[in-house]
Protein backbone atom coordinates (compact mmCIF):
# COMPACT_ATOMS: atom_id res chain seq x y z
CA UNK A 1 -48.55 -155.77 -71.47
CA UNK A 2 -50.61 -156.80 -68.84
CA UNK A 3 -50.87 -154.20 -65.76
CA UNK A 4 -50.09 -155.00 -61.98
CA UNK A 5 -53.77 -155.37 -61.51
CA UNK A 6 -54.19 -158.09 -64.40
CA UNK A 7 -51.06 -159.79 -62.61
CA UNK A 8 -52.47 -159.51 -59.02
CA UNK A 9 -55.87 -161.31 -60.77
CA UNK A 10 -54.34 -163.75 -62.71
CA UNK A 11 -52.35 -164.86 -59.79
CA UNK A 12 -55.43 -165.45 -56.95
CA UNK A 13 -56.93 -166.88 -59.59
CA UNK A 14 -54.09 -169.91 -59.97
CA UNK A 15 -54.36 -170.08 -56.19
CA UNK A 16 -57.98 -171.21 -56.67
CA UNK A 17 -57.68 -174.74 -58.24
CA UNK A 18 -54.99 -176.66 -59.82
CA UNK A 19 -51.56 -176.67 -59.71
CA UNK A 20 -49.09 -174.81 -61.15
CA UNK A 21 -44.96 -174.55 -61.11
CA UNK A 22 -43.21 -171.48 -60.16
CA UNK A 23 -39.76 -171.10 -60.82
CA UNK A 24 -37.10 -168.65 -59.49
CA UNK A 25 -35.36 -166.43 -61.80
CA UNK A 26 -32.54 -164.20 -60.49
CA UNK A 27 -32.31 -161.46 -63.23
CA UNK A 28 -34.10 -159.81 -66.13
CA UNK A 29 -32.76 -162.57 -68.38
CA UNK A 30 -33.40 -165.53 -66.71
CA UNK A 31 -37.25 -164.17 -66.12
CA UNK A 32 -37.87 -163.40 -69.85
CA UNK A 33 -36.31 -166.55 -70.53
CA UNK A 34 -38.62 -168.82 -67.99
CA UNK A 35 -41.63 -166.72 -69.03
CA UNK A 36 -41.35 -167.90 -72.87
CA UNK A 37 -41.23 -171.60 -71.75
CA UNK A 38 -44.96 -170.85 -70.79
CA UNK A 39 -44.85 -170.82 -67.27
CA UNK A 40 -47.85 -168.87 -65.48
CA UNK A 41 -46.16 -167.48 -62.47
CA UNK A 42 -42.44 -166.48 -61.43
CA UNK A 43 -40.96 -166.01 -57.81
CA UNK A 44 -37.94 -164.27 -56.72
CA UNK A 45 -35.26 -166.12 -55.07
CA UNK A 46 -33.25 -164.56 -52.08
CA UNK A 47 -30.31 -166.78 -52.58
CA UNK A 48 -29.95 -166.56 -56.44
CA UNK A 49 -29.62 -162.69 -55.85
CA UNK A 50 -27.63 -163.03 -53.17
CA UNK A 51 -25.35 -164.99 -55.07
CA UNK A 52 -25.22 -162.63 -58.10
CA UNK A 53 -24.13 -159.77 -55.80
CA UNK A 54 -21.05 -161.98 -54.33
CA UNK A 55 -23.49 -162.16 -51.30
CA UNK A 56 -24.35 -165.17 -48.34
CA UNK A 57 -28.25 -165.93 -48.95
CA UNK A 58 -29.72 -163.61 -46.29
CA UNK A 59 -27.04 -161.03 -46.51
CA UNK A 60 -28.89 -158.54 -49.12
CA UNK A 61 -30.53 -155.01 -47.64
CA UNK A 62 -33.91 -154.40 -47.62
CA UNK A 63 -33.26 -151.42 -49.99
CA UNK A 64 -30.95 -154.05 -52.62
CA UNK A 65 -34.20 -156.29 -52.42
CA UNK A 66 -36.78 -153.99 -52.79
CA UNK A 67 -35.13 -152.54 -56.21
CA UNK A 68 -34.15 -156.05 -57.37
CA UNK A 69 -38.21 -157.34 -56.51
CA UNK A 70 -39.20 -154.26 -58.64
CA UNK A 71 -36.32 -154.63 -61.14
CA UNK A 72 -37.88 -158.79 -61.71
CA UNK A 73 -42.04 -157.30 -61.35
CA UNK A 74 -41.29 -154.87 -63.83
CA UNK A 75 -40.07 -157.08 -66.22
CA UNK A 76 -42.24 -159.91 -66.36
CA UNK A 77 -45.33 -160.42 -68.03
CA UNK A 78 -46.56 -163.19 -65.60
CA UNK A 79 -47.33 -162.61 -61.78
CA UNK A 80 -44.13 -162.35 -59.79
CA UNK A 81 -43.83 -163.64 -55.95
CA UNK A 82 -41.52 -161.95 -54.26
CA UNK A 83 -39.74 -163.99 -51.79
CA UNK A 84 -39.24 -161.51 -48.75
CA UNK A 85 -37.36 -163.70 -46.63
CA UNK A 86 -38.04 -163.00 -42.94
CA UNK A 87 -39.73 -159.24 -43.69
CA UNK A 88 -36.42 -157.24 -43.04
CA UNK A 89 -37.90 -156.73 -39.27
CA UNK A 90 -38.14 -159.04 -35.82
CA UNK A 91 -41.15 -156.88 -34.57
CA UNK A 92 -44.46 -157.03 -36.27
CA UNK A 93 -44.69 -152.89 -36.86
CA UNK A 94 -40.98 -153.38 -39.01
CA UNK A 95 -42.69 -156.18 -40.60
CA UNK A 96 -45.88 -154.20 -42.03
CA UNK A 97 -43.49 -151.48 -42.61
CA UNK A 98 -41.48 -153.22 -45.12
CA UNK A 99 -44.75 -155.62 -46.52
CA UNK A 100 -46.27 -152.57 -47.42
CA UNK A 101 -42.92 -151.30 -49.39
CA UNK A 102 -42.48 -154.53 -50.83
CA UNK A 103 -46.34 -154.37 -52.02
CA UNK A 104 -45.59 -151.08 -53.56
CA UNK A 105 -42.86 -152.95 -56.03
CA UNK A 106 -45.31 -154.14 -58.43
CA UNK A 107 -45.79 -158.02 -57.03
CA UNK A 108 -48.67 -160.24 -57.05
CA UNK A 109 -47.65 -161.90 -54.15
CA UNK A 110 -45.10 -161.97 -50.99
CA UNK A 111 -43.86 -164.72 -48.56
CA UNK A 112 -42.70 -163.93 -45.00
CA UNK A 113 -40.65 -166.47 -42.64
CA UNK A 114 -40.53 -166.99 -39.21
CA UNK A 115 -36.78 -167.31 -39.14
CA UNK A 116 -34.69 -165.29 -36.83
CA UNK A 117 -31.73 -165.28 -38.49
CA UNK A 118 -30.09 -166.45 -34.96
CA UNK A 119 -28.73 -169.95 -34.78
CA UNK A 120 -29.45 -170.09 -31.28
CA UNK A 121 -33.11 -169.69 -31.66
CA UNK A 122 -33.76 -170.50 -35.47
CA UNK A 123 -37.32 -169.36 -35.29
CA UNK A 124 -39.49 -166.98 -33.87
CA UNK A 125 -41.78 -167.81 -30.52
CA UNK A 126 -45.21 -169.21 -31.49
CA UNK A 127 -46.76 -166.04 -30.36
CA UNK A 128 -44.33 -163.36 -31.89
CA UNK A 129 -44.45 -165.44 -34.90
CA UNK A 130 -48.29 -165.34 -35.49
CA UNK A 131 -48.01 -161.72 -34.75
CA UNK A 132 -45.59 -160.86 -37.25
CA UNK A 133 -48.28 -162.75 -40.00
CA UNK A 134 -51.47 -160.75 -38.38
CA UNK A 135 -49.15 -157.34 -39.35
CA UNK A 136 -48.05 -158.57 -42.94
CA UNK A 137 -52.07 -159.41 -43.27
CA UNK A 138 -53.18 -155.74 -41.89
CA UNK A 139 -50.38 -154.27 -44.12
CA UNK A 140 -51.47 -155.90 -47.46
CA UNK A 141 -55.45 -155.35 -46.67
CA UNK A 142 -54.88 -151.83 -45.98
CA UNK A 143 -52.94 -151.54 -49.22
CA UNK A 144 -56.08 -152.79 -51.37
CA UNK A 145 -55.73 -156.76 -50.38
CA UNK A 146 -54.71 -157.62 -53.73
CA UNK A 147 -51.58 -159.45 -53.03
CA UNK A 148 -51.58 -162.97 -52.03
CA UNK A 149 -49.94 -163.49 -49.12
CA UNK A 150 -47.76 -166.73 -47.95
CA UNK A 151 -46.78 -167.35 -45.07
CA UNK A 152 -43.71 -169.88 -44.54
CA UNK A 153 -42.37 -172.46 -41.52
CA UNK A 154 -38.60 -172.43 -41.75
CA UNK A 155 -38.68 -175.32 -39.22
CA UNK A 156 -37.19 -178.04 -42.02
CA UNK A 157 -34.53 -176.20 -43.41
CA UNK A 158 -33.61 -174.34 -39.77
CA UNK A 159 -32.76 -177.63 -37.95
CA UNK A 160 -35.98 -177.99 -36.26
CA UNK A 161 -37.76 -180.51 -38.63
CA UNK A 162 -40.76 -181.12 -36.46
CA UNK A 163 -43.90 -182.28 -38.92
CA UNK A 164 -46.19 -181.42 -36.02
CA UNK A 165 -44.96 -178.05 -34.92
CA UNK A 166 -44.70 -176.98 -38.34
CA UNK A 167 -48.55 -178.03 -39.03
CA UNK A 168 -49.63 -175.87 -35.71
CA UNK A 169 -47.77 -173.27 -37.26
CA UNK A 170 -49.24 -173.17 -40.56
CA UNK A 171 -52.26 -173.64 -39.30
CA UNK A 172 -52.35 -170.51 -36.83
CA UNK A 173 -50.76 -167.98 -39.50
CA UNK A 174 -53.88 -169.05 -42.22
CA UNK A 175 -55.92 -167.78 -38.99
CA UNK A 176 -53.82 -165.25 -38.76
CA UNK A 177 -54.37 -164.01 -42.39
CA UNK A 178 -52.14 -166.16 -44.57
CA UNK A 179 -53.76 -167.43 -48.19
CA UNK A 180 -50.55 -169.88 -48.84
CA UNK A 181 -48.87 -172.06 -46.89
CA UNK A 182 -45.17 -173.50 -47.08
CA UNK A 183 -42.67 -175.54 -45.32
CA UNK A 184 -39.72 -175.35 -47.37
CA UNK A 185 -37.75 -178.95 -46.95
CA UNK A 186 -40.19 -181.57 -46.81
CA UNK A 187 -38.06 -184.69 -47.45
CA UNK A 188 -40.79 -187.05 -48.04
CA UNK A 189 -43.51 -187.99 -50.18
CA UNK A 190 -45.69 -188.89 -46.85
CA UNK A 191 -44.98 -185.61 -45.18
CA UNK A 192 -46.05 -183.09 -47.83
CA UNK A 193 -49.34 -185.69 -47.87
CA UNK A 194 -49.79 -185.36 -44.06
CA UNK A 195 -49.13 -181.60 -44.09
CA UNK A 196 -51.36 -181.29 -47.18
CA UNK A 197 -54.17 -182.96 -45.73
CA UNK A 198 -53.96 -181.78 -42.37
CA UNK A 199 -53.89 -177.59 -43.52
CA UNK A 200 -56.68 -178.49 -46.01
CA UNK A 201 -58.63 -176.68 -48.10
CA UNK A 202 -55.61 -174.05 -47.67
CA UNK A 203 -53.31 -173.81 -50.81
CA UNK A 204 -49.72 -175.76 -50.14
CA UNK A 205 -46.34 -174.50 -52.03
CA UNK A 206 -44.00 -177.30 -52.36
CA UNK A 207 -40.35 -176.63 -52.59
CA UNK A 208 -38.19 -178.70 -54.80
CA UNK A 209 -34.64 -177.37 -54.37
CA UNK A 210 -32.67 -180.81 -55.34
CA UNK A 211 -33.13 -183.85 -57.10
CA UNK A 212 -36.27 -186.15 -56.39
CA UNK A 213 -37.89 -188.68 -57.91
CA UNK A 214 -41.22 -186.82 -57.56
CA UNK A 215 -42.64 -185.04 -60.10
CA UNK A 216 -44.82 -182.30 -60.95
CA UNK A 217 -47.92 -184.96 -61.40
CA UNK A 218 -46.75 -186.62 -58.21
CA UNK A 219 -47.01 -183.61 -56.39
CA UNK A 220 -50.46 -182.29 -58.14
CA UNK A 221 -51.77 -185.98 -57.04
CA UNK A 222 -50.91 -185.20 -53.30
CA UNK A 223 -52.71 -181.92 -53.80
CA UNK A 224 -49.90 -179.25 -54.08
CA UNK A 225 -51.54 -175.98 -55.18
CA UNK A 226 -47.92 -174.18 -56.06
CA UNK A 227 -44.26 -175.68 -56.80
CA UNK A 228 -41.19 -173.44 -56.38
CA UNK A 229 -37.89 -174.56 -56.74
CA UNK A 230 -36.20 -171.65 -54.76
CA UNK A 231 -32.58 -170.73 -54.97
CA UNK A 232 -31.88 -174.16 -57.34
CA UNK A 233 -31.94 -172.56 -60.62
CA UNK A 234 -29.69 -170.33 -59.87
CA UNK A 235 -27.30 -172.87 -58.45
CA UNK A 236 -27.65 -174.64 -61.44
CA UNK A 237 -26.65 -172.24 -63.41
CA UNK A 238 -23.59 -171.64 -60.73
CA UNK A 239 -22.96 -175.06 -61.42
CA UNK A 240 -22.05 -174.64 -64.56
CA UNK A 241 -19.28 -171.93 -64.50
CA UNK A 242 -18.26 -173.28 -61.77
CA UNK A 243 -17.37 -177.00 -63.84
CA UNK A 244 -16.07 -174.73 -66.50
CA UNK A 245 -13.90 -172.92 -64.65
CA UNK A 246 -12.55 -175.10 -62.60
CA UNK A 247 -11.75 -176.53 -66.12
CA UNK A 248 -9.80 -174.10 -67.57
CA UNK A 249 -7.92 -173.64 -64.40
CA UNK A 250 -6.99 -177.10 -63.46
CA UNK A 251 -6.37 -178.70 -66.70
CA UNK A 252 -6.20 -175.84 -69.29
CA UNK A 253 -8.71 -177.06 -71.21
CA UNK A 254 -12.24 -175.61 -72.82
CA UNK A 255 -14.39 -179.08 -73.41
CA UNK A 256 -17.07 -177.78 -70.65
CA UNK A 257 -17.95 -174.95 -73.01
CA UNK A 258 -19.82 -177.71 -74.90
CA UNK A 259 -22.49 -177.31 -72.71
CA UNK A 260 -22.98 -173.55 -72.89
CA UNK A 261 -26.18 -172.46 -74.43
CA UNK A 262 -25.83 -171.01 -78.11
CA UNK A 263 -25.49 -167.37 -78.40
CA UNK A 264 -27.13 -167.27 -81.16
CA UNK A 265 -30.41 -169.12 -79.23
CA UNK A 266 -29.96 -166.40 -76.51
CA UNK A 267 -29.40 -163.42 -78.83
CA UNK A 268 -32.78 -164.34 -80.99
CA UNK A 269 -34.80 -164.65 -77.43
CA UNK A 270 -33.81 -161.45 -76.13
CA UNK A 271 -33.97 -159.93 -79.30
CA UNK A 272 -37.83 -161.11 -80.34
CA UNK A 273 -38.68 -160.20 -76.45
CA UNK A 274 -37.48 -156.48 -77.34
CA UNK A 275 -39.36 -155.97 -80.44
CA UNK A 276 -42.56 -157.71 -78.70
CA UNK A 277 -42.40 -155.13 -76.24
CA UNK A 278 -41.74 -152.01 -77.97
CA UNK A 279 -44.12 -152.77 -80.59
């Protein structure tokens, strides 16, 4: 088992060159199960925990998160990300406060927003905003600086999609301290290229939360460093039970079960994951 240090290593060291996919499992299971497809990195997803606790995405303590960011660190092999939504905290002290918890889970990495929460004002003033990244930055350096820190630009997915605002933005919080960048809800291929270029040599995430006709080499091309999907697993997967039973309690029938995965598949996974770790 590799330790938190390895992790911490392994995962500045994907940030270097490359580009690599990092997917967003919501549970012990679906992490062991996205780590033995090979993937090198993991991230947590907000909204896929949200959703498991009969929760809105946002909705979730601090406290809930912290344990569920340690719960998904703990049990992967691979660097974890822990998606820390807007850092529990408007002012930058609450913000270092809870970085440095969330460091202290075990991750390799953290994102931070500059959403308010407040439909009103969907994101933070330019200022307060790069001040809330300068206290995440002090708060990881003065716990070692091992973590990679993101910092994200809500401005796409908050009803202010503004390619140019969101650029100044990135731009001032990689000033400010941050070692990835990310606007979640790029639409096009053009604008991750413009924002891409423009932010350059800084390392890009690239969300993919829905169905595109880019791919994984489309998006290395354009010079992605990291692609997440967020919360879309997860809502996949609610998909599913949803279909099935909507099924059985519409039309009384089971046919949607023919998609399920085998139980036997699942129970030889879990099982060969136990023995590999307690051996």
């Amino acid at each position: 088992m590799p330790s938190i240090a390895d992790k911490r290593r392994e995962f500045r060291r994907l940030h270097q060159r490359g580009c690599f996919v990092i997917p967003n499992p919501w549970d012990v299971g679906t992490t062991r199960y996205l780590q033995s497809l090979g993937f090198k990195a993991l991230a947590t997803t907000s909204a896929g925990f949200a959703f498991s606790r009969g929760l809105p995405d946002g909705a979730v303590t601090r406290e809930a998160m912290l344990a569920h960011i340690a719960e998904i660190a703990a049990a992967a092999d691979v660097p974890v990300n822990a998606d820390f939504e807007g850092g529990y905290a408007h002012a930058p002290d609450g913000v270092a406060e809870s970085v440095r918890l969330c460091v202290e889970t075990g991750v390799a990495g953290l994102s931070i927003e500059d959403s308010t929460g407040d439909k009103e004002k969907p994101l933070y003033d330019f200022d307060h905003a790069v001040a809330r990244v300068r206290a995440a930055r002090a708060a990881i350096d003065k716990a070692g600086g091992e973590v990679v820190f993101t910092a994200r630009s809500e401005g796409f997915i908050r009803g202010q999609p503004d390619l140019d605002e969101t650029i100044r933005r990135l731009k001032a919080y990689a000033q400010a301290g941050a070692e990835c960048l990310y606007a979640p809800g790029l639409g096009t291929r053009e604008q991750i290229a413009v924002l891409i270029e423009t932010v350059a040599p800084m390392p890009v995430n690239v969300l993919m939360g829905g169905p595109s006709a880019l791919t994984v080499r489309d998006l290395e091309s354009l010079g992605a460093r990291r692609i997440s999907v967020g919360g879309a697993l997860a809502r996949a997967a609610w998909g599913g039970v949803m279909r099935a039973a909507r099924e059985i309690a519409e039309t009384g029938s089971f046919n949607a079960f023919g998609d399920a995965a085998p139980g036997g598949e699942l129970n030889k996974l879990f099982s060969d994951d136990t023995k590999r770790r307690t051996t």
